[in-house]
Protein backbone atom coordinates (compact mmCIF):
# COMPACT_ATOMS: atom_id res chain seq x y z
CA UNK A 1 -18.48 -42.28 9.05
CA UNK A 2 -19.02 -40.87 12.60
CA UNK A 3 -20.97 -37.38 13.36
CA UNK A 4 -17.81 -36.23 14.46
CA UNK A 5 -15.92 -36.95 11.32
CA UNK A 6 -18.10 -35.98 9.14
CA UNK A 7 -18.44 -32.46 10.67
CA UNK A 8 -15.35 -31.89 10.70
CA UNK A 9 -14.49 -33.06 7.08
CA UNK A 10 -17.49 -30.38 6.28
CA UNK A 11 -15.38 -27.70 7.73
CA UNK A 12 -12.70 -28.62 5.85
CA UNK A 13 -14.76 -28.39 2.67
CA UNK A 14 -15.88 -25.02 4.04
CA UNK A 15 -12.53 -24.11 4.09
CA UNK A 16 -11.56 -25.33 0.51
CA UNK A 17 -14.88 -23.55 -0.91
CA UNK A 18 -13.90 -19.98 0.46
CA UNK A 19 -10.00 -20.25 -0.51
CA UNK A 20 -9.07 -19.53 -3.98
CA UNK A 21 -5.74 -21.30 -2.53
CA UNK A 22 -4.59 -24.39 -0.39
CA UNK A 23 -0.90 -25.22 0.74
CA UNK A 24 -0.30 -28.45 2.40
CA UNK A 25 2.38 -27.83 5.24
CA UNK A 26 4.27 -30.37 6.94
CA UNK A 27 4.94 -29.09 10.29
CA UNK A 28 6.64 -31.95 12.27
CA UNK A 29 9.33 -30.91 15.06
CA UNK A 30 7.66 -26.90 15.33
CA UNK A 31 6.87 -26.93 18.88
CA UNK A 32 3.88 -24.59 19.84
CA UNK A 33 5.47 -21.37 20.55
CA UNK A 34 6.63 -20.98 16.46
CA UNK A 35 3.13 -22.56 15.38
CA UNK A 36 1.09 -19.72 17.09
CA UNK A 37 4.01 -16.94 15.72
CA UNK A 38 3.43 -18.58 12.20
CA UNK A 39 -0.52 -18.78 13.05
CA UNK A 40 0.14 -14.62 13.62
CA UNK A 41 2.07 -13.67 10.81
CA UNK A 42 -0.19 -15.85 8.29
CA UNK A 43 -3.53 -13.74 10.10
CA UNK A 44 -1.47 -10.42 8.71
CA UNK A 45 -1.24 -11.98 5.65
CA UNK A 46 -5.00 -12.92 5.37
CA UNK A 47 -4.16 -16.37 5.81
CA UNK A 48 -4.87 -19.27 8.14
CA UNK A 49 -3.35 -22.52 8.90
CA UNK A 50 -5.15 -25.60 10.34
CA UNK A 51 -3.51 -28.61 11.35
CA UNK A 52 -5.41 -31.57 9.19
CA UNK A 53 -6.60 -35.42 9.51
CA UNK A 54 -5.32 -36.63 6.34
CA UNK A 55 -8.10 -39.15 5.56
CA UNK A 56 -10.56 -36.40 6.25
CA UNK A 57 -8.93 -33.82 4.16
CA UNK A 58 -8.02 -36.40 1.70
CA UNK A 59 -12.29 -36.57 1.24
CA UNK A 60 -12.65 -32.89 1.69
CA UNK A 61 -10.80 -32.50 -1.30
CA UNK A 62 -12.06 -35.11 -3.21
CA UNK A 63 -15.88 -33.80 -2.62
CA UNK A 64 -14.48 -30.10 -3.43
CA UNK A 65 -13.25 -31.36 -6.58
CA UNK A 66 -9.50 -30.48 -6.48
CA UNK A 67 -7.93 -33.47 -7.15
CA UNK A 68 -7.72 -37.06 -5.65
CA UNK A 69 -4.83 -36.68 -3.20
CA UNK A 70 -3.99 -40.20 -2.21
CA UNK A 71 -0.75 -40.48 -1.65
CA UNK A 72 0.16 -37.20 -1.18
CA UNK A 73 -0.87 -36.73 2.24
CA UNK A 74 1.22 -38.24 4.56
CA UNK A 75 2.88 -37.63 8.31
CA UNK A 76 2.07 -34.29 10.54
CA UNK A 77 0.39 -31.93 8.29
CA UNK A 78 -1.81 -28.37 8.09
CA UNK A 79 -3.17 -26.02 5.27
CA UNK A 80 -2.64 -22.92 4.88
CA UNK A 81 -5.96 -21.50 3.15
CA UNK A 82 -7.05 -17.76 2.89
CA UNK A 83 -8.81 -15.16 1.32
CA UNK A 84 -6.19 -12.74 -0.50
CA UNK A 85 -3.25 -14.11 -2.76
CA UNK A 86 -1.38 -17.23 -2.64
CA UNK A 87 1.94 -14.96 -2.82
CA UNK A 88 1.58 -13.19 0.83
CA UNK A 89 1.18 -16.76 2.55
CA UNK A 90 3.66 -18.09 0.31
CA UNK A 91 5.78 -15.13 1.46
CA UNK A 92 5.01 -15.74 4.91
CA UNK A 93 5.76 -19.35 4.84
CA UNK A 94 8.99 -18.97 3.14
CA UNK A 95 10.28 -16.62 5.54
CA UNK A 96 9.26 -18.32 8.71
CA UNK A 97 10.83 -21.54 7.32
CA UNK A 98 14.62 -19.56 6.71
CA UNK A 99 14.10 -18.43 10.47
CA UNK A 100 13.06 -22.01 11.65
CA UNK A 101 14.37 -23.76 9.05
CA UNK A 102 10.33 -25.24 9.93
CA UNK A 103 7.35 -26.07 8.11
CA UNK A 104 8.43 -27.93 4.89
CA UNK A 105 6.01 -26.90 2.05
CA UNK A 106 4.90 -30.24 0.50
CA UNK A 107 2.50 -28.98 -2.33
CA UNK A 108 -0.47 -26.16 -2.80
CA UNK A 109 -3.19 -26.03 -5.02
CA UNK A 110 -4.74 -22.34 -6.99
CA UNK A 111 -7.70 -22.71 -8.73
CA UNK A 112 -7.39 -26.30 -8.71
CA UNK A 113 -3.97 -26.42 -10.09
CA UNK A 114 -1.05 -28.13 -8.27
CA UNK A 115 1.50 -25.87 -7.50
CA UNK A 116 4.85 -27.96 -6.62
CA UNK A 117 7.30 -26.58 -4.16
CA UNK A 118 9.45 -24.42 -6.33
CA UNK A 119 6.50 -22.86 -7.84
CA UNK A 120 5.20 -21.69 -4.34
CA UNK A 121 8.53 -20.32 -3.48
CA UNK A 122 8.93 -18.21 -7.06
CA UNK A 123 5.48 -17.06 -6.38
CA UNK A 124 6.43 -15.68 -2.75
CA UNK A 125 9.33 -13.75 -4.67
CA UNK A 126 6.53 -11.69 -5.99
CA UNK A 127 5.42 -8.25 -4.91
CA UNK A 128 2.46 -8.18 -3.04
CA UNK A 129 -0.59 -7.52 -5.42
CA UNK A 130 -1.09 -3.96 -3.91
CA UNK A 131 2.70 -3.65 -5.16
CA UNK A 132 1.70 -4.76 -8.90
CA UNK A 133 -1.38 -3.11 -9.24
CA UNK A 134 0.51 0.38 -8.42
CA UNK A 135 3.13 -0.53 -11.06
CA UNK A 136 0.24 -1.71 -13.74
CA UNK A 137 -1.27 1.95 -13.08
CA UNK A 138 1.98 3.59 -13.34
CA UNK A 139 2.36 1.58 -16.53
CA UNK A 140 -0.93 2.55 -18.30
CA UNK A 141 -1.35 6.47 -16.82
CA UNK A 142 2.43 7.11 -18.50
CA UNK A 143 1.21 7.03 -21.96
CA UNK A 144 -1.79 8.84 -21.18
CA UNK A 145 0.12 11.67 -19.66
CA UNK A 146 2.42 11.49 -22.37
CA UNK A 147 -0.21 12.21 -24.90
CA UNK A 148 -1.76 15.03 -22.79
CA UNK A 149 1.32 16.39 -22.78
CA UNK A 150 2.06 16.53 -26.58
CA UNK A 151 -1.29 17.45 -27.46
CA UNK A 152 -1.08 20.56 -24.72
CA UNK A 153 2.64 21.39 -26.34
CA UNK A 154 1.19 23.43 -29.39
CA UNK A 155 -1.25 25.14 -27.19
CA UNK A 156 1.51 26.10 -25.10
CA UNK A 157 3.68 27.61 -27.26
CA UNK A 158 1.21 29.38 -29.26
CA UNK A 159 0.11 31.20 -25.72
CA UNK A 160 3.99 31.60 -25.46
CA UNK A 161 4.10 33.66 -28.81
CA UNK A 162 0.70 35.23 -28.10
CA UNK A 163 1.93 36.80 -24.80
CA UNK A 164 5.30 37.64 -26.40
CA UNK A 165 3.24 40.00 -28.71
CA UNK A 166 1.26 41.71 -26.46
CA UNK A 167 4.46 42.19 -23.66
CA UNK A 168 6.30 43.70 -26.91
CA UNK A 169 3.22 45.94 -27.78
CA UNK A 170 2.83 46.91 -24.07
CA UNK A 171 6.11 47.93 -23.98
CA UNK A 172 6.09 50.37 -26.97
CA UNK A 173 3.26 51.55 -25.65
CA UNK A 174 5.00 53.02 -22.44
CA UNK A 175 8.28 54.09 -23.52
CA UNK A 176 8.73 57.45 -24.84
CA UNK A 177 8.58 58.47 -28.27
CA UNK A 178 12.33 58.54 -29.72
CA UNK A 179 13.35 61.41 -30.42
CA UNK A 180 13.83 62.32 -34.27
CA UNK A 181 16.96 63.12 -36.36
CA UNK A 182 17.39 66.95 -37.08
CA UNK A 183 17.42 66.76 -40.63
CA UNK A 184 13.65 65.01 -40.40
CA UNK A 185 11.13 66.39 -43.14
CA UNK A 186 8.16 65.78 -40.26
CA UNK A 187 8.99 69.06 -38.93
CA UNK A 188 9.76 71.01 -42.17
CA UNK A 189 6.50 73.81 -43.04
């Protein structure tokens, strides 16, 4: 294999290396324009996409020990790889292909694990992981403040009963004596 080849076959093994994720795009008929808006809006997303030489990445992939992906890889394609969650570029890529009805999703791998189509779209109907986390903290802290709250119920109405007491004493305290019957023995020598 040429130098040239073979350094760029290492960059696509670079890639593969530092991406939890891989989706194999087909892209034919998206003229330049939408490639560099869906280049933008998978940079937001913490994805990138890279248009591929299919023999190279086929060996790429092979060497990175995904899967042997002869084939699979045929006509125009890129990968989309990245650093955050396969759902935001899945997003991304599902979105920009109802506008532009443009790039096909052929197939994606997580964790070396082939992801088919379908699966990619029902994982870019997912919230955003920022999305789940808050809900899995909302989740756990409800008990928690549920139990803080029963165990601080007792304590609170004993301080209830407790103040009711001493407002009641207080407020013998500073009202005036009653006066007393006239047929009283108290004032009898």
């Amino acid at each position: 294999m040429r130098t040239e080849k073979q350094n760029i076959s290492a960059e696509y093994l670079k890639r593969l290396n530092s991406s939890p994720f891989f989706i194999v795009v087909d892209y034919q008929g998206l003229k330049v324009a939408p490639i560099t808006e869906l280049r933008k809006r998978l940079g937001k997303a913490g994805a990138e996409m890279h248009v591929v030489k299919n023999s190279l990445f086929r060996l790429a992939a092979k060497e990175a020990g995904v899967a042997d992906l002869s084939g699979t890889l045929a006509g125009q394609l890129a990968v989309v790889t990245g650093r955050q969650d396969v759902s935001s570029a899945a997003k991304v890529l599902k979105t920009f292909a109802s506008e532009f009805e443009k790039p096909k999703v052929r197939f994606g791998y997580l964790n070396n694990q082939r992801l088919e189509n379908k699966e990619l779209m029902t994982l870019a109907d997912l919230p955003s992981i920022e999305v789940l986390r808050a809900r899995l903290m909302g989740v756990l802290g409800t008990p928690a403040t549920r139990l803080v709250r029963l165990l601080n119920t007792p304590a609170t109405q004993l301080a209830r009963v407790l103040q009711a007491r001493i407002d009641k004493d207080a407020q013998a305290k500073v009202s005036p004596a009653e006066p007393q019957p006239a047929g009283s023995n108290e004032n009898k020598p």
